[in-house]
Protein backbone atom coordinates (compact mmCIF):
# COMPACT_ATOMS: atom_id res chain seq x y z
CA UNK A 1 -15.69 0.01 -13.05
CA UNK A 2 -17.68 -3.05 -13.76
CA UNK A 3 -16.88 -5.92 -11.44
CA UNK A 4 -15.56 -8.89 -13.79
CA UNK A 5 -17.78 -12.19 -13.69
CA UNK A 6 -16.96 -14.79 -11.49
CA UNK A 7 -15.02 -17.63 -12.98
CA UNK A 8 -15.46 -21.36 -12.35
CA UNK A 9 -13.09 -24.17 -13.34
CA UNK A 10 -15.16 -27.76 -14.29
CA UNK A 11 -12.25 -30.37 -14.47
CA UNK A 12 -13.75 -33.93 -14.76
CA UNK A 13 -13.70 -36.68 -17.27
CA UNK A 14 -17.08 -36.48 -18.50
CA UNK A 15 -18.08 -34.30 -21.10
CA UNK A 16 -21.45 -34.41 -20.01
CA UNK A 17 -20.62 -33.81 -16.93
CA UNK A 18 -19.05 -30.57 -17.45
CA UNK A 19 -21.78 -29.14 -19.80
CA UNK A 20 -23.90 -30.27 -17.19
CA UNK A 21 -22.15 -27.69 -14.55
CA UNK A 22 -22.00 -24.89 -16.97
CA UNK A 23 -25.66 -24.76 -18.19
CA UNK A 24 -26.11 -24.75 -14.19
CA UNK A 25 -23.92 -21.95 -14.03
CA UNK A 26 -25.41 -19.83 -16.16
CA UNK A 27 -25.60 -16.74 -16.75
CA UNK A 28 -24.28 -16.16 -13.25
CA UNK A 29 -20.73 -17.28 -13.49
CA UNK A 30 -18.66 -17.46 -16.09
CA UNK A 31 -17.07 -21.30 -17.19
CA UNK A 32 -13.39 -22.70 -17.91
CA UNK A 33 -13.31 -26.50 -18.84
CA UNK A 34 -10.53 -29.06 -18.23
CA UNK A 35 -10.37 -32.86 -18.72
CA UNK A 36 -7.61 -33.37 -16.29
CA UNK A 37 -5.53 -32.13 -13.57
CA UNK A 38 -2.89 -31.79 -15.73
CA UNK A 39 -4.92 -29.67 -17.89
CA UNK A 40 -6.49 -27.55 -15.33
CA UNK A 41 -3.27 -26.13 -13.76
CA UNK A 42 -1.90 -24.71 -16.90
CA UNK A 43 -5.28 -22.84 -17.17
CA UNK A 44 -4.84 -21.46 -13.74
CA UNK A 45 -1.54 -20.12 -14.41
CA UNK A 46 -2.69 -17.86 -17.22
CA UNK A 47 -6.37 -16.88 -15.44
CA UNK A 48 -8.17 -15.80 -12.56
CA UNK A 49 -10.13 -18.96 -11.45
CA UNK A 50 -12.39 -18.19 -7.96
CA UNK A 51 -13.68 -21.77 -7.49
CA UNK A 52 -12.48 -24.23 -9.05
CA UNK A 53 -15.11 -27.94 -8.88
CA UNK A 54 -12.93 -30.80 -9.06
CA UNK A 55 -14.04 -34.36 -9.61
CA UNK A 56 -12.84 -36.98 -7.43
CA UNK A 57 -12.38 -39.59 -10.49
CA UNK A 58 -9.77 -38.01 -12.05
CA UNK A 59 -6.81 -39.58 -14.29
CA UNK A 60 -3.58 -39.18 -13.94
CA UNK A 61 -3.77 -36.33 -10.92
CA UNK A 62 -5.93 -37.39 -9.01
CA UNK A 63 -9.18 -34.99 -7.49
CA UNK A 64 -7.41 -34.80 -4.09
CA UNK A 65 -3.52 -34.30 -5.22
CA UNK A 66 -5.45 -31.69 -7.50
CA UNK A 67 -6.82 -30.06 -4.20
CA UNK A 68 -3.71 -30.23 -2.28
CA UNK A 69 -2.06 -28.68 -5.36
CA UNK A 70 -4.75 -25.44 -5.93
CA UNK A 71 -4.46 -25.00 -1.31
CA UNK A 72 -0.63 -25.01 -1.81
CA UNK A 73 -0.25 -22.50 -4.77
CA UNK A 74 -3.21 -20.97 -5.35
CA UNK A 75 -4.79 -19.88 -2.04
CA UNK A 76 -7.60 -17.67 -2.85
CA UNK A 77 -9.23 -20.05 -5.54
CA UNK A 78 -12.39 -22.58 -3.36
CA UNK A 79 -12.53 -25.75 -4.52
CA UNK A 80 -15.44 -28.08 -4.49
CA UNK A 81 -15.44 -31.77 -4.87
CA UNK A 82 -17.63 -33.52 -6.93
CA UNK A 83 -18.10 -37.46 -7.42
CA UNK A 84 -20.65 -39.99 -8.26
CA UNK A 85 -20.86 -41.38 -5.24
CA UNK A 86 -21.30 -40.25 -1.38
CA UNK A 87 -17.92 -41.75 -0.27
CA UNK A 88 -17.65 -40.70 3.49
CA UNK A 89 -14.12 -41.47 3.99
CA UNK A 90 -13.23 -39.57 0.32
CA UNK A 91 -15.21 -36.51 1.73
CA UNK A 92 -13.25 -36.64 4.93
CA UNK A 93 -10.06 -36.21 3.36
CA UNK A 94 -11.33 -33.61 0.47
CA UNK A 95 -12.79 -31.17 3.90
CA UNK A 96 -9.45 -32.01 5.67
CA UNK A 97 -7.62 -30.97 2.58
CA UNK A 98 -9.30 -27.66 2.60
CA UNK A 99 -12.58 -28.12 -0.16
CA UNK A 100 -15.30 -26.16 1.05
CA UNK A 101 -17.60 -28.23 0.05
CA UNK A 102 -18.28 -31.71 -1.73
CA UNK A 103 -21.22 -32.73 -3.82
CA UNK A 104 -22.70 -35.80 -5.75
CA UNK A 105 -23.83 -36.15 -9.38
CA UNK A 106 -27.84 -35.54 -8.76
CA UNK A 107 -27.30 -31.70 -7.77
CA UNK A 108 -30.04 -29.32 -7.64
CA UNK A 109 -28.86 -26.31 -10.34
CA UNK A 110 -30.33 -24.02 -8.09
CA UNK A 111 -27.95 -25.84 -5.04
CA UNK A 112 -25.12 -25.78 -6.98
CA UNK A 113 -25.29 -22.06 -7.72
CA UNK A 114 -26.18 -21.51 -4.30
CA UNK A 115 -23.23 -23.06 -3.13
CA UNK A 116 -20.50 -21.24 -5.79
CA UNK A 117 -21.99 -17.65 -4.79
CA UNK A 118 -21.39 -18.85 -0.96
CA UNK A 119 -18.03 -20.11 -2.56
CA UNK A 120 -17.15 -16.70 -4.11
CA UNK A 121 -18.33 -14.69 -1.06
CA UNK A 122 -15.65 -16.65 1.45
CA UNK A 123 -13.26 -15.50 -1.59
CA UNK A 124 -14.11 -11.95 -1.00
CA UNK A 125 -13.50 -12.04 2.68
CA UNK A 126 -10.35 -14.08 2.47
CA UNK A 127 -9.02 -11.49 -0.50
CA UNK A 128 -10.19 -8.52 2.20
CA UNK A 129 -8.13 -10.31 4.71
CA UNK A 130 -5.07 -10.09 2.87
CA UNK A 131 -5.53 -6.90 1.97
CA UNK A 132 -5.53 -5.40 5.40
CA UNK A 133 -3.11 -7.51 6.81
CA UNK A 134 -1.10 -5.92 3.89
CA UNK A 135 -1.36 -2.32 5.16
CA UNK A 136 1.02 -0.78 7.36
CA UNK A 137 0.85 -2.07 11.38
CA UNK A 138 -0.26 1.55 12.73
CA UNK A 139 -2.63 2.65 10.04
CA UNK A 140 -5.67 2.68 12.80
CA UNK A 141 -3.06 4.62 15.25
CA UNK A 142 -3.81 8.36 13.89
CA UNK A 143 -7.00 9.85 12.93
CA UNK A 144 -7.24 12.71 10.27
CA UNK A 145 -6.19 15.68 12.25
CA UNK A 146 -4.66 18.50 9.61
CA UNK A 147 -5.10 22.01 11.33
CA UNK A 148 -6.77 24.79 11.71
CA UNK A 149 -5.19 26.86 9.15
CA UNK A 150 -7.34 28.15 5.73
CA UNK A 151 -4.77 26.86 3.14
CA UNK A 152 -5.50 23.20 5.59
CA UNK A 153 -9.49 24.09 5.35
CA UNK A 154 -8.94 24.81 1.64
CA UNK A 155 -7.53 21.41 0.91
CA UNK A 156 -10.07 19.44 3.38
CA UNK A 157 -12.97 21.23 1.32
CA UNK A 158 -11.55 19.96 -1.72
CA UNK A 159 -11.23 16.46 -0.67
CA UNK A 160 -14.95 16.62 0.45
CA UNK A 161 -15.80 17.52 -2.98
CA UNK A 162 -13.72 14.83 -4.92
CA UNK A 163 -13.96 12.00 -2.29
CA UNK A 164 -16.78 10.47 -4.38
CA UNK A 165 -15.58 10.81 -7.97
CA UNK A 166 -13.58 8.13 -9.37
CA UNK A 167 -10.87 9.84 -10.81
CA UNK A 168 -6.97 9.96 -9.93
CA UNK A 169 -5.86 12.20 -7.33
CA UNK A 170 -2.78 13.75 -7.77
CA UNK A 171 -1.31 15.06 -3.94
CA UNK A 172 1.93 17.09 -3.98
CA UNK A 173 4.01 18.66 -1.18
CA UNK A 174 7.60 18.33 0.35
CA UNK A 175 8.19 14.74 2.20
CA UNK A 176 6.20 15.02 5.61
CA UNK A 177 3.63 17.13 5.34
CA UNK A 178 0.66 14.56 5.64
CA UNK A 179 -0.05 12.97 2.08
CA UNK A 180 -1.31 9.82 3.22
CA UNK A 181 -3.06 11.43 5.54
CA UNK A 182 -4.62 13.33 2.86
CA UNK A 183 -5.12 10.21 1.16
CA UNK A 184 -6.29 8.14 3.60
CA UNK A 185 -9.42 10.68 4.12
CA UNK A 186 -9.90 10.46 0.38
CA UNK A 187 -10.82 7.26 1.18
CA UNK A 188 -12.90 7.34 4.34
CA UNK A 189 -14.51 10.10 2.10
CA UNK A 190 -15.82 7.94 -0.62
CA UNK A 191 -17.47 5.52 -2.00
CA UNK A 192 -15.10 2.89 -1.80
CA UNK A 193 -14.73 3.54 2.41
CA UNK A 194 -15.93 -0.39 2.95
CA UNK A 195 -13.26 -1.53 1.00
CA UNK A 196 -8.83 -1.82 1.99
CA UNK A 197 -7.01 0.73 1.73
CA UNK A 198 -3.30 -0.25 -0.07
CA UNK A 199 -0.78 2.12 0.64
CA UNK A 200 2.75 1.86 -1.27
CA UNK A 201 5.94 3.54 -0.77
CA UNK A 202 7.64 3.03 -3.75
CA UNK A 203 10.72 4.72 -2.49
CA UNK A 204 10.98 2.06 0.04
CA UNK A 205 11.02 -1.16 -1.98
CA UNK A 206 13.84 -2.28 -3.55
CA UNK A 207 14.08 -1.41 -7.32
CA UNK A 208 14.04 -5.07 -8.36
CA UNK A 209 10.78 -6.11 -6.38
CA UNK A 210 8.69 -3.01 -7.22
CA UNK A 211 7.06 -5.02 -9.99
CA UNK A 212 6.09 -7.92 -8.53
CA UNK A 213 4.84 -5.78 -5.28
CA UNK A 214 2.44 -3.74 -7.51
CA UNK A 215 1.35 -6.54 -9.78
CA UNK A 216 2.01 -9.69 -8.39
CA UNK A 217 3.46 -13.03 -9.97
CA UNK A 218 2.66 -16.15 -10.80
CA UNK A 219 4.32 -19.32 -9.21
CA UNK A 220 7.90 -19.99 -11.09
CA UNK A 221 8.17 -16.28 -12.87
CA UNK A 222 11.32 -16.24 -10.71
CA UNK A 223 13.85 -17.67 -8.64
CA UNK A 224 12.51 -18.07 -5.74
CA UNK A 225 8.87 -17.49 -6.52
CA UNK A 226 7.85 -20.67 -4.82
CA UNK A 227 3.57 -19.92 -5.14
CA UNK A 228 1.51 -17.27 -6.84
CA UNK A 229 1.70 -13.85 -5.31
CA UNK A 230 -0.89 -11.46 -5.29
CA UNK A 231 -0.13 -7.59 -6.11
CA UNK A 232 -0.86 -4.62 -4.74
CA UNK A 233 -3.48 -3.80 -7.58
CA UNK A 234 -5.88 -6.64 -6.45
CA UNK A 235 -5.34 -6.52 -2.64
CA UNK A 236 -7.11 -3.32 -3.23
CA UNK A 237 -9.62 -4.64 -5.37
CA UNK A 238 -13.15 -2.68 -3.91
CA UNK A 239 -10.61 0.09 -2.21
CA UNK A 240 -8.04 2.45 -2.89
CA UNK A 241 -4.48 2.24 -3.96
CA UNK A 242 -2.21 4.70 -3.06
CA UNK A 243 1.65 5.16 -4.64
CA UNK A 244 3.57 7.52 -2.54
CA UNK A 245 6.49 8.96 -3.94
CA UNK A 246 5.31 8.40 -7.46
CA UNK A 247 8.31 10.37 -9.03
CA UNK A 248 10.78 6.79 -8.55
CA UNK A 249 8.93 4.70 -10.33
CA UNK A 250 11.17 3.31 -13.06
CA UNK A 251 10.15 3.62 -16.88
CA UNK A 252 9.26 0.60 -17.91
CA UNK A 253 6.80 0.25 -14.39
CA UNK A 254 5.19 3.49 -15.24
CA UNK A 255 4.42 2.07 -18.66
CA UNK A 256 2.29 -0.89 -17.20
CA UNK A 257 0.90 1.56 -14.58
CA UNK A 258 -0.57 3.25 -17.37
CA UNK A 259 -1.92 0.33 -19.01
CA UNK A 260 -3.63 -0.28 -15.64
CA UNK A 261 -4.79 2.84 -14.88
CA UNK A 262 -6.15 3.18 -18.74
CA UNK A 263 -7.50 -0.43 -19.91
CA UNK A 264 -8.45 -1.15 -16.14
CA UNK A 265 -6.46 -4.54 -16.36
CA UNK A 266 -3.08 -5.86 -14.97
CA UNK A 267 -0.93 -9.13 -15.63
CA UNK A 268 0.99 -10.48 -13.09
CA UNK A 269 4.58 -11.15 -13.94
CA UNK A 270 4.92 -14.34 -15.26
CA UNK A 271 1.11 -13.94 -16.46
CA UNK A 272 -0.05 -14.96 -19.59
CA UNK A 273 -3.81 -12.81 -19.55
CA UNK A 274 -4.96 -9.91 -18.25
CA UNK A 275 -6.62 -9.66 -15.01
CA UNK A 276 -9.67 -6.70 -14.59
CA UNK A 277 -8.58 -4.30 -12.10
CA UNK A 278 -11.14 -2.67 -9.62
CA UNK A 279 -9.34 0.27 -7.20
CA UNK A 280 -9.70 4.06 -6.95
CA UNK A 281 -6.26 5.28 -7.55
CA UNK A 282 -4.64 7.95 -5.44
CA UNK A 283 -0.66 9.37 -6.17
CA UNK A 284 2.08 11.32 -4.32
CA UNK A 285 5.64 12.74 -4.92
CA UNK A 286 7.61 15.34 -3.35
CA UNK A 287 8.96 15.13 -7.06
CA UNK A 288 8.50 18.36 -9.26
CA UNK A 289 6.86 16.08 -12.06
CA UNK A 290 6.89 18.96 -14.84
CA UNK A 291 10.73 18.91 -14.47
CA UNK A 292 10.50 15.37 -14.36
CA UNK A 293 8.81 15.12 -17.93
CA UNK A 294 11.40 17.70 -19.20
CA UNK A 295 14.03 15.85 -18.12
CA UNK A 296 12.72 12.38 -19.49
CA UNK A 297 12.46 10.54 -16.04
CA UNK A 298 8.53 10.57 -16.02
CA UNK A 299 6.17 10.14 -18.90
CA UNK A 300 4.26 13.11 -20.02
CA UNK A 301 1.12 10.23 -20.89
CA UNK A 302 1.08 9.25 -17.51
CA UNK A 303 1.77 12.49 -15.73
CA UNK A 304 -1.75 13.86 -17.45
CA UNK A 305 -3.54 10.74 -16.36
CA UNK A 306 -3.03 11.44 -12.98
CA UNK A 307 -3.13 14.80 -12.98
CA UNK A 308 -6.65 15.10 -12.88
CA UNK A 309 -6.92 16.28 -9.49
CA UNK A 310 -3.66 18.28 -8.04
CA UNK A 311 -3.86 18.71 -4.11
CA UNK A 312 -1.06 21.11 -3.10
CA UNK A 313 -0.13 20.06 0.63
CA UNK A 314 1.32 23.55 2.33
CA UNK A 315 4.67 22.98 4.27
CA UNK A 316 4.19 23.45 8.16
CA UNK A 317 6.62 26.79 8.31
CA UNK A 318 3.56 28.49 5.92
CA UNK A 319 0.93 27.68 8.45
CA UNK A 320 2.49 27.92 11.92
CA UNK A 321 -1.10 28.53 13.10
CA UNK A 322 -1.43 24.82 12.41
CA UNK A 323 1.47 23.54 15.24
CA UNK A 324 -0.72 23.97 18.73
CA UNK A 325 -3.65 22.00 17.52
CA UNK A 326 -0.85 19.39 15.87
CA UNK A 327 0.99 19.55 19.32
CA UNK A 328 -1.98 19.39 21.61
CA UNK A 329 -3.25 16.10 19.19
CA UNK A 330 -0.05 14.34 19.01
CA UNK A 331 -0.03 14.57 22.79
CA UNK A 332 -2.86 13.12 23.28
CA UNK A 333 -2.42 10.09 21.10
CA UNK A 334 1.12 9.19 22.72
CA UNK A 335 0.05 10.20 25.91
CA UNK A 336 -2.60 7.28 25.61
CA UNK A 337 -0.09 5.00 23.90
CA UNK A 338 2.14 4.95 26.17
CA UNK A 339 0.26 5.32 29.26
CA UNK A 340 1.79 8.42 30.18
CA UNK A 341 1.08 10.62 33.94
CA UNK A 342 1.83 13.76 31.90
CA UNK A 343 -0.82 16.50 32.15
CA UNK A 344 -0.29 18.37 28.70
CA UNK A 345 2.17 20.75 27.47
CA UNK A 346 2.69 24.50 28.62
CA UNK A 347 1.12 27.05 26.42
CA UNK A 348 5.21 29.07 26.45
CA UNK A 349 6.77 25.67 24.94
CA UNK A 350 3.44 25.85 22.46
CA UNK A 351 4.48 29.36 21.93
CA UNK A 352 8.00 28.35 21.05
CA UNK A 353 7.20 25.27 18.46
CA UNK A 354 4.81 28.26 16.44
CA UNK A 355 7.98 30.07 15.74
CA UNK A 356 10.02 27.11 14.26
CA UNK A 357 10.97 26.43 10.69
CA UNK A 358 9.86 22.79 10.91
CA UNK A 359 11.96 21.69 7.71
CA UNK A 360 11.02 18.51 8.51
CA UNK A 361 7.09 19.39 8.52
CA UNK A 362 4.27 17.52 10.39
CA UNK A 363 6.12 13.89 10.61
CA UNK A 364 9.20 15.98 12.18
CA UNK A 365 6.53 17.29 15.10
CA UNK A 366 4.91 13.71 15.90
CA UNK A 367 8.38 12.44 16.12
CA UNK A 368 9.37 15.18 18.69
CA UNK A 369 6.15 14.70 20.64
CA UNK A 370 6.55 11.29 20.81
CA UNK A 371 10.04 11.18 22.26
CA UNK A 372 8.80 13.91 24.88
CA UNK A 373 6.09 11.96 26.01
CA UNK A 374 8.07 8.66 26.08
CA UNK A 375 10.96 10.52 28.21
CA UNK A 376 9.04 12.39 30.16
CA UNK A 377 8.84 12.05 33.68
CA UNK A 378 7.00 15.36 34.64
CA UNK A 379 3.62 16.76 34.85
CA UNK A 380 3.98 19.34 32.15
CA UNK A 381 6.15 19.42 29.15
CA UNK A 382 7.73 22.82 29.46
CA UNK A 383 10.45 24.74 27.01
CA UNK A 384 13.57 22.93 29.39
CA UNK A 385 12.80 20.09 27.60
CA UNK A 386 13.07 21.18 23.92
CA UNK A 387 16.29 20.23 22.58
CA UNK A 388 18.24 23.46 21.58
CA UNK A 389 17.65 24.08 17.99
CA UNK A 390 14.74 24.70 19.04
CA UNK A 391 14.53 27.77 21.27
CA UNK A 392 16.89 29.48 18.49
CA UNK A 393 13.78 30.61 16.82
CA UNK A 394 12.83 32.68 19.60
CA UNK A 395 15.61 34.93 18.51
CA UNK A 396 14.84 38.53 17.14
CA UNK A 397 15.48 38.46 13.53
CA UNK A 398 18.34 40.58 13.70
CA UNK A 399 20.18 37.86 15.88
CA UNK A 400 18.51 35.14 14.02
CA UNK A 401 20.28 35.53 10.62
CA UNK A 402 23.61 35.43 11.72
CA UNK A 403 23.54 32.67 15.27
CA UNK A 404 20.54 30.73 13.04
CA UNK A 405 23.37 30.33 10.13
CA UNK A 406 26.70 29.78 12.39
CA UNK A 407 24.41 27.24 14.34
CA UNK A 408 22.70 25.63 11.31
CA UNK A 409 26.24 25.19 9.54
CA UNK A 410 27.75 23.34 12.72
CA UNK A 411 24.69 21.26 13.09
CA UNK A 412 24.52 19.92 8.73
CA UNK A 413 28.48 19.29 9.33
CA UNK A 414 27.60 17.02 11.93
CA UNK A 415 24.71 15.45 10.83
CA UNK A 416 26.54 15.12 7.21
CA UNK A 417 29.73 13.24 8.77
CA UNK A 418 27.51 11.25 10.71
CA UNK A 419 24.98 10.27 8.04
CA UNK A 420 28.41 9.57 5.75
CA UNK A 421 29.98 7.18 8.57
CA UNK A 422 26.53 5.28 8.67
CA UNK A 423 26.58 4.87 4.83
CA UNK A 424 30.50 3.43 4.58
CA UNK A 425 29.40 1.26 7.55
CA UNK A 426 26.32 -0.23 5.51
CA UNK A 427 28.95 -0.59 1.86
CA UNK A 428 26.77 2.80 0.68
CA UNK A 429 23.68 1.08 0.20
CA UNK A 430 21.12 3.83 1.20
CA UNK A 431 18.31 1.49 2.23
CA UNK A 432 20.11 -0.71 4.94
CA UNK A 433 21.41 2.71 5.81
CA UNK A 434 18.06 4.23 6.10
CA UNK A 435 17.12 1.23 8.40
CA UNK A 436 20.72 1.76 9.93
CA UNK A 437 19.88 5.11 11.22
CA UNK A 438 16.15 4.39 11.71
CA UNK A 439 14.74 6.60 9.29
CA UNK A 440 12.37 6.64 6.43
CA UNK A 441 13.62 5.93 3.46
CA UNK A 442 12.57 9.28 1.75
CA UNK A 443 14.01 11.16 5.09
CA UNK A 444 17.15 9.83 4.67
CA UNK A 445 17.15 10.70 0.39
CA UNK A 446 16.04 14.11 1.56
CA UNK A 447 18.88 14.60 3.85
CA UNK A 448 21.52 13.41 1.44
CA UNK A 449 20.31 15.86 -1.01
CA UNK A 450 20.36 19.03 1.61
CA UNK A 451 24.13 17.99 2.86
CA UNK A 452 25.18 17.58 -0.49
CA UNK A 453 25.66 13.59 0.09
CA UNK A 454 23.85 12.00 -2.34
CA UNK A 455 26.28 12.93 -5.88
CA UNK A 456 29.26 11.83 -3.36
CA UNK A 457 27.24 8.11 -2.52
CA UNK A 458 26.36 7.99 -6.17
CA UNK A 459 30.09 8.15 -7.32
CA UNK A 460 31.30 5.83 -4.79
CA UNK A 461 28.70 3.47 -5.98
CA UNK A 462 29.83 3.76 -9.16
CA UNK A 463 33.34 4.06 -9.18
């Protein structure tokens, strides 16, 4: 994609003035006029404006309320004062009021374009900021350990081939098998590796902030939208996006995402233009989109945009050859994190994980590592400290059909009367529940739909 020209905002008086500015600015940067304060914050509502050069001398709103205005609700726009006059005391107040710089009427073109690009570059770090403060607080915490196993070497090869290209990768597989970790080397992969990686769970936000997550707003599109927001779409301007759990994304959203993904542009709610997008995108569901099409909860449009480049994630129980090097690495990372005496885990308790269904794939093995190492107060994790479900895939597979199945039904009643008493204590709402229990969202959706909760929480809701 072509990075979008830079635009500056001239508000003075003067006519001359301005065109003075903007022949400067040429053909470098791109120009907005405005007269007044008054006129210039309209502007900003309904455009992208990365420096803004505000004369001091201003009627009505004045240069420095102007200032103090742009700082308060526009926070990624630099502003530069400009006046006829050195004033020391105004050009006290316009640094302490956050201008990055202040300049008189005799400027040098080339000084004045000098000081925009240094302008626009602070913009880029600030905007790189946000995005990475926007990620996820243990994205650093793993590195991209997948396994050992062909159909895992299979679906590394691929990503080594498609890391550079630009187009939309599609990643599929049941809920924790390692799409964002997928994703994530997707990104270290390619081109874009420099820039933030934006990861989004849609299944986590709530249904009536998805919007203005993914595309931001603009100050007063709401109640409560106190200052202009920035979405997910330009915090990973440079980057990547990635939408996990693609599949819930309501109708009308997947209609803009379209738009963006095929006219390279958002608006923010509450926008009036369209803003140039400039991301690599990269999509997962759980969600059997064909079926989803059929059934007219996904658009077919949008399912063949990103469906450019399917990755099939295996579940663990088809590569079991995959759980020692899994074990051994979430060890290791725990071990370290919490500062752990424990030596490593015996080879017999290694033995006994490889025979395990693992219906809750790799996120259901870190999460049992983890809570070993944190408990443990030995030098080796050994099979004694498995809980029980466990060791019942040792059994022969005579034994296992029938004590696997008496167990397995005792186990889903309890877990489904307990998951049940959690949602009646949280008024069925399944994200406080989810947060309740401590659980992912998309764990807990996935349980409800194994026990056969979810039609019973959806008629309670309703009824």
């Amino acid at each position: 994609m072509t990075p979008r020209p830079r635009n500056v905002l001239i508000v003075a008086r003067d006519e001359s003035m301005r065109n003075r500015i903007a022949v400067a600015l040429r053909p470098d940067f791109r120009s907005t006029h405005a007269v007044s304060g008054e006129a210039a914050l309209p502007l900003m509502q309904h455009e992208q404006v990365d420096v803004a050069l505000v004369d001091v001398d201003l009627g009505g709103i004045s240069g420095l309320e102007l200032l103090r205005i742009i700082r308060e609700n526009f926070n990624l726009t630099e502003v530069l004062m400009i006046s006829a006059i050195r004033d020391v005391d105004v050009i006290v107040q316009a640094i302490k009021g956050g201008a990055f710089h202040y300049i008189t009427e005799d400027f040098s073109p080339e000084g004045l374009r000098s000081l925009v690009r240094h302008a626009c570059e602070r913009q880029e770090l600030n905007r790189q900021v946000l995005a990475l403060s926007a990620q996820v607080a243990d994205q650093t915490e793993l590195d991209f350990v997948v396994g050992n196993s062909q159909p895992m070497k299979d679906i590394v090869d691929l990503v080594h081939k498609v890391a550079k290209l630009s187009a939309t990768v599609l990643v599929l597989g049941e809920s924790g098998t390692g799409k964002e970790l997928i994703a994530r080397l997707l990104h270290r992969e390619s081109e874009r590796s420099e820039g933030p990686f934006i990861p989004v769970n849609l299944a986590a936000i709530p249904s009536e902030l998805v919007e203005s997550t993914l595309f931001g707003h603009e100050r007063g599109a709401f109640t409560g939208a106190a200052r202009q927001q920035l979405g997910k779409f330009e915090l990973a301007a440079g980057g990547t996006l990635f939408l996990d759990e693609i599949g819930d994304l309501r109708l009308d959203l997947q209609a803009k995402l379209l738009r963006a993904i095929q006219e390279e542009e958002i608006e923010r709610v509450g926008g009036a233009k369209p803003i140039r997008t400039d991301f690599r995108l990269i999509v997962a569901t759980n969600t059997d989109l064909q079926k989803a099409v059929k059934d007219g909860r996904f658009r077919e449009d949008l399912f063949f945009r990103i469906n450019v480049i399917p990755m099939k994630i295996p579940p663990l129980r088809e590569r079991l050859e995959d759980v020692p090097v899994l074990a051994r690495f979430f060890f290791e990372h725990f071990k370290a994190k919490y500062h752990r005496p424990v030596e490593g885990i015996a080879e017999s308790t290694l033995r006994v994980l490889s025979t395990y269904w693992w219906p809750g794939n790799v996120r259901e093995l870190q999460n049992l590592i983890e809570r070993l190492v944190a408990v443990s107060d030995k030098d080796w994790i050994t099979d004694d400290d498995l809980p029980l479900e466990y060791h019942f895939a040792k059994l022969d597979t005579n034994k296992r059909a029938a004590n696997i199945t008496l167990f397995q039904e005792a186990c889903d009643t309890f877990e489904r009367n307990y998951i049940i008493r959690a949602l009646e204590r949280n008024d069925w709402n399944v994200t406080a529940t989810a947060k309740y229990l401590g659980l992912p969202l998309s764990t807990l959706k996935f349980k409800m739909g194994k026990l056969e909760i979810r039609e019973l929480a959806r008629k309670i809701r309703g009824g």
